[in-house]
C-alpha atoms as a PDB file:
ATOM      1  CA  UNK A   1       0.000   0.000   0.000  1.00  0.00           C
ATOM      2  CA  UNK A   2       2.964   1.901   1.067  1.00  0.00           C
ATOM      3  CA  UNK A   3       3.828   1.977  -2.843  1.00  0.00           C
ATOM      4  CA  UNK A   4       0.854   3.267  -4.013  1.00  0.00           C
ATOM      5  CA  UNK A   5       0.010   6.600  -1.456  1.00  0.00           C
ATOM      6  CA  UNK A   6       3.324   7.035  -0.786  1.00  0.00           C
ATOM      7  CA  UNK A   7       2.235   6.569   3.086  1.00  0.00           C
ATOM      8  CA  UNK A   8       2.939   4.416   5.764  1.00  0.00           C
ATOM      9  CA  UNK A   9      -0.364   2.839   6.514  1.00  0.00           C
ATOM     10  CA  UNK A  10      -1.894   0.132   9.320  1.00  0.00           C
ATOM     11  CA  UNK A  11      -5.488  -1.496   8.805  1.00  0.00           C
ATOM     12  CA  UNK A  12      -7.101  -2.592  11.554  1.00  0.00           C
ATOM     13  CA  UNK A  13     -10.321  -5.213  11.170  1.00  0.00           C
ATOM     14  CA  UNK A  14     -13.244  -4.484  13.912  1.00  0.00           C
ATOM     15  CA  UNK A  15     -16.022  -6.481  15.215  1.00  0.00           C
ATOM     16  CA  UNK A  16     -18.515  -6.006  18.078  1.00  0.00           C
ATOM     17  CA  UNK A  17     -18.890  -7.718  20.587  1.00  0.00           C
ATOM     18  CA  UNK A  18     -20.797  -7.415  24.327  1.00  0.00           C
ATOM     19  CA  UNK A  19     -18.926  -5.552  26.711  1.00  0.00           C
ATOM     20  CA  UNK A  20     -18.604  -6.540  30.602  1.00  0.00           C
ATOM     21  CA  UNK A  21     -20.815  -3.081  30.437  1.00  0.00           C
ATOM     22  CA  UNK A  22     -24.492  -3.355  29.319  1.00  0.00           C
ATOM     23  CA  UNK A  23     -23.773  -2.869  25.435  1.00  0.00           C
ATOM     24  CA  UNK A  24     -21.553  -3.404  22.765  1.00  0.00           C
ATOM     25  CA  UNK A  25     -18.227  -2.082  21.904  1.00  0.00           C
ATOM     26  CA  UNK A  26     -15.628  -2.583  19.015  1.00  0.00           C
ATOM     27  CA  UNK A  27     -12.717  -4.313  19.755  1.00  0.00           C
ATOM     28  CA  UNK A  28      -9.522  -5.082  16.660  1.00  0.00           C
ATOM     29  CA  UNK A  29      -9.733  -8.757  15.467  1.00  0.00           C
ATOM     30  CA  UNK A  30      -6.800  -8.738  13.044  1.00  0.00           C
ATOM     31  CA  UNK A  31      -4.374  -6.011  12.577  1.00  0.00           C
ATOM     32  CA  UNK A  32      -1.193  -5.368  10.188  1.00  0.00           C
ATOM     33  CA  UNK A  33       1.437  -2.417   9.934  1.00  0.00           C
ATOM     34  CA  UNK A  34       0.675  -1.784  14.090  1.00  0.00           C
ATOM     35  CA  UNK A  35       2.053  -3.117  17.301  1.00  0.00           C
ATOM     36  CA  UNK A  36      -1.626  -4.019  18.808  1.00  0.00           C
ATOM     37  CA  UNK A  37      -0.173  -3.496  22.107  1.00  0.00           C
ATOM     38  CA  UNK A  38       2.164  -0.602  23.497  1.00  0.00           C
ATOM     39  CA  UNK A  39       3.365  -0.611  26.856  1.00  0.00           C
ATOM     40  CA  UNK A  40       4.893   2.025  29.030  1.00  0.00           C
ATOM     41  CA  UNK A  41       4.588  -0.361  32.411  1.00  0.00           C
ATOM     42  CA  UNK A  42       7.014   0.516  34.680  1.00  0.00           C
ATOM     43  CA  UNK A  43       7.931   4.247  33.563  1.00  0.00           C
ATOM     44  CA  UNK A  44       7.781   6.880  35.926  1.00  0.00           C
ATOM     45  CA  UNK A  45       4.452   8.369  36.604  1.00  0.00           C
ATOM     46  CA  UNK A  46       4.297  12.079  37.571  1.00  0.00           C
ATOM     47  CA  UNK A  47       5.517  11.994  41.044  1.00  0.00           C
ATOM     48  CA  UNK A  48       8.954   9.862  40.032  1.00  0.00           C
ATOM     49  CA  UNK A  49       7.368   6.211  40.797  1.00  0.00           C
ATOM     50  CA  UNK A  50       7.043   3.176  38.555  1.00  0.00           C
ATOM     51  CA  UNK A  51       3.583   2.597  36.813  1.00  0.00           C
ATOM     52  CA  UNK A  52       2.095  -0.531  37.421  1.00  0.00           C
ATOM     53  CA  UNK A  53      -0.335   0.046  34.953  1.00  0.00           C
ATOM     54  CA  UNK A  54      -0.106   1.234  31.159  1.00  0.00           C
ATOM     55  CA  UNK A  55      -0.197  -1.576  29.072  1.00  0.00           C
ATOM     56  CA  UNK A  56      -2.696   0.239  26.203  1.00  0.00           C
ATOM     57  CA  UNK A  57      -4.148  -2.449  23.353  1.00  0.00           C
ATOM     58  CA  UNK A  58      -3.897   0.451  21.017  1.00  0.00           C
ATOM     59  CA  UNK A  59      -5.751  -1.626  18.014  1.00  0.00           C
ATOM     60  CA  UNK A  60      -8.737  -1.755  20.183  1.00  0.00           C
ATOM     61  CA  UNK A  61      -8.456   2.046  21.154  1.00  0.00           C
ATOM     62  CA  UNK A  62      -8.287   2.581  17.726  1.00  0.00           C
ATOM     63  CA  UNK A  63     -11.008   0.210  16.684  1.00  0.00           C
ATOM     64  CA  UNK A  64     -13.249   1.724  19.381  1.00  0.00           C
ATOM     65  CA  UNK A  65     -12.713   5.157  18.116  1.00  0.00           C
ATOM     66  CA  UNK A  66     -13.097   4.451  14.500  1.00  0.00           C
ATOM     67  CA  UNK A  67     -17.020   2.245  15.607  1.00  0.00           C
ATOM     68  CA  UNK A  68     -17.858   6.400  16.526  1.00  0.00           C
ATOM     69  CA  UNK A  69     -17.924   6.748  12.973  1.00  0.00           C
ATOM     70  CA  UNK A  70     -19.266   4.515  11.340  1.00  0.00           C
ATOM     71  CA  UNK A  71     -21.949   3.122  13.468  1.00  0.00           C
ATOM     72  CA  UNK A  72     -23.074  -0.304  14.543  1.00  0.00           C
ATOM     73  CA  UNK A  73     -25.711  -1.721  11.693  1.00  0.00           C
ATOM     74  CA  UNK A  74     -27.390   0.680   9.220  1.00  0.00           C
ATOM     75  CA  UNK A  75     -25.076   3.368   8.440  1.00  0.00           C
ATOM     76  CA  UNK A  76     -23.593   0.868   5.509  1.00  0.00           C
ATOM     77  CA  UNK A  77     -19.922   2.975   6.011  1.00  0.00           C
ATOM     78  CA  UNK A  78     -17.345  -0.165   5.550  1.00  0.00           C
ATOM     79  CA  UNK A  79     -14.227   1.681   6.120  1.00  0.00           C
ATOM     80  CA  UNK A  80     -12.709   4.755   8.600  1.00  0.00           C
ATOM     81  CA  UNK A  81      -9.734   6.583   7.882  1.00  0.00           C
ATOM     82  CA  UNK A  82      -8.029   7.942  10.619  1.00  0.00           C
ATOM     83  CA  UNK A  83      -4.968  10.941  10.234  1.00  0.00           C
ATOM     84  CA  UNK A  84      -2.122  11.610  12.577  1.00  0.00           C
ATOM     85  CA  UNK A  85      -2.497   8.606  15.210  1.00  0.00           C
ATOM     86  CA  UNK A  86       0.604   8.191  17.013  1.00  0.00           C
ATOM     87  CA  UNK A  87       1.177   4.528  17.231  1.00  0.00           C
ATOM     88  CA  UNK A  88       4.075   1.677  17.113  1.00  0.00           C
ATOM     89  CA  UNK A  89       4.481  -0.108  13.750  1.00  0.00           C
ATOM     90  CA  UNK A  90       4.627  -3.677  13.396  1.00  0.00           C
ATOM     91  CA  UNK A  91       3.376  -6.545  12.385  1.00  0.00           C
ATOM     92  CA  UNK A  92       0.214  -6.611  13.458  1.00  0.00           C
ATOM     93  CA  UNK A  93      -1.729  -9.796  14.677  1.00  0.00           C
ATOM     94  CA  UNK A  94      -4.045 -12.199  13.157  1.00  0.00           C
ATOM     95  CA  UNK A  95      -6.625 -12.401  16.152  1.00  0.00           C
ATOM     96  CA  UNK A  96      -7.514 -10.981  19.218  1.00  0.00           C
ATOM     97  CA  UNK A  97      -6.176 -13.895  20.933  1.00  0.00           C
ATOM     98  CA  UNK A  98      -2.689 -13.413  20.107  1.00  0.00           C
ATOM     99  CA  UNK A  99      -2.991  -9.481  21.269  1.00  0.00           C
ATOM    100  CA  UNK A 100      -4.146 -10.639  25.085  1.00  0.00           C
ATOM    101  CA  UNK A 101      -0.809 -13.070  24.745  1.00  0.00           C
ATOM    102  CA  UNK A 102       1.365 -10.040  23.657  1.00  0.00           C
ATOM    103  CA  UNK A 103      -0.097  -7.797  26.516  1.00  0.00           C
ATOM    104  CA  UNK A 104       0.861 -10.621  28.862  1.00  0.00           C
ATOM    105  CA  UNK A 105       4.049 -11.191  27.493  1.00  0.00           C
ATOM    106  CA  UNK A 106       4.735  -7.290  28.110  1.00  0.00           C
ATOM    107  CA  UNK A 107       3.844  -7.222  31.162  1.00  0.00           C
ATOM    108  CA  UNK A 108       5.411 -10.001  31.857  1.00  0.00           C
ATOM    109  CA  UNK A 109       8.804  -9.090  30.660  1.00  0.00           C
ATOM    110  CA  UNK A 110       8.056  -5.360  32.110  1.00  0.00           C
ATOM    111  CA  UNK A 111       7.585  -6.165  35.460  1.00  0.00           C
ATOM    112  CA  UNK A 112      10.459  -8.893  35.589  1.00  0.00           C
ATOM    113  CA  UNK A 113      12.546  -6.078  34.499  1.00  0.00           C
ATOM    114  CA  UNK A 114      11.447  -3.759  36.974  1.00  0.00           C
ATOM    115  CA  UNK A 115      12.009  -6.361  40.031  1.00  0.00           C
ATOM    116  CA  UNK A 116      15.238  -7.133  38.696  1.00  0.00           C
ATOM    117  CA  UNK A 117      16.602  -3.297  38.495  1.00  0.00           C
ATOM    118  CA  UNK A 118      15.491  -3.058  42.474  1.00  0.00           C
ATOM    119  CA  UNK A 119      17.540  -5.482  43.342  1.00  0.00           C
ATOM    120  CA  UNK A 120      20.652  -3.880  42.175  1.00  0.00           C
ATOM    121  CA  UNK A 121      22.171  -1.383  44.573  1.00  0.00           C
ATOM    122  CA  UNK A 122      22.243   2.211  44.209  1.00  0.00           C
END
């Protein structure tokens, strides 16, 4: 695609499904050209201490987002286009299951790292 618009571009494919919440929501079931899953656990929060939290599943930020537009059944609009997104490339995911193993495998890793720097002495 890159080729042809002379962009760097990520697709993300969305379904709904029920939320935990009354309703639905739309979460990514594929992806390609995107890390589905960023992760900042660890970093220093405001006040200088390590997050515990901030493992994002950007594709299904994204895929939440893009559901705003085009609606849930009979607005017949197939495809969003979204402009200046900040995400991580890569190479994407070929179901939702494999993005809730990559957020645990961040974490994972993260929070090894982060028990393994406080043993080490100042």
């Amino acid at each position: 695609m890159e080729e042809i618009t002379g962009k760097e571009l990520a697709v993300i494919l969305s379904d709904s499904e029920v939320s935990f919440r009354i309703g639905e929501t739309d979460n990514a079931i594929g992806c390609s050209g995107i890390n589905p899953v960023e992760s900042d656990f660890g970093a220093e929060d405001l006040f200088g201490e390590p997050k515990f939290g901030g493992v994002d599943l950007k594709a299904d930020e994204i895929a939440g987002a893009a559901a705003l537009h085009f609606g849930q059944t009979s607005e017949r609009i197939p495809v969003v286009v979204g402009r200046g997104i900040d995400y991580q490339t890569g190479e994407g995911s070929e179901g939702d299951s494999q993005v809730l193993k990559e957020g645990l495998k961040q974490v994972a890793f993260a929070g090894l790292k982060l028990k393994l720097l406080n043993l080490l002495p100042d």
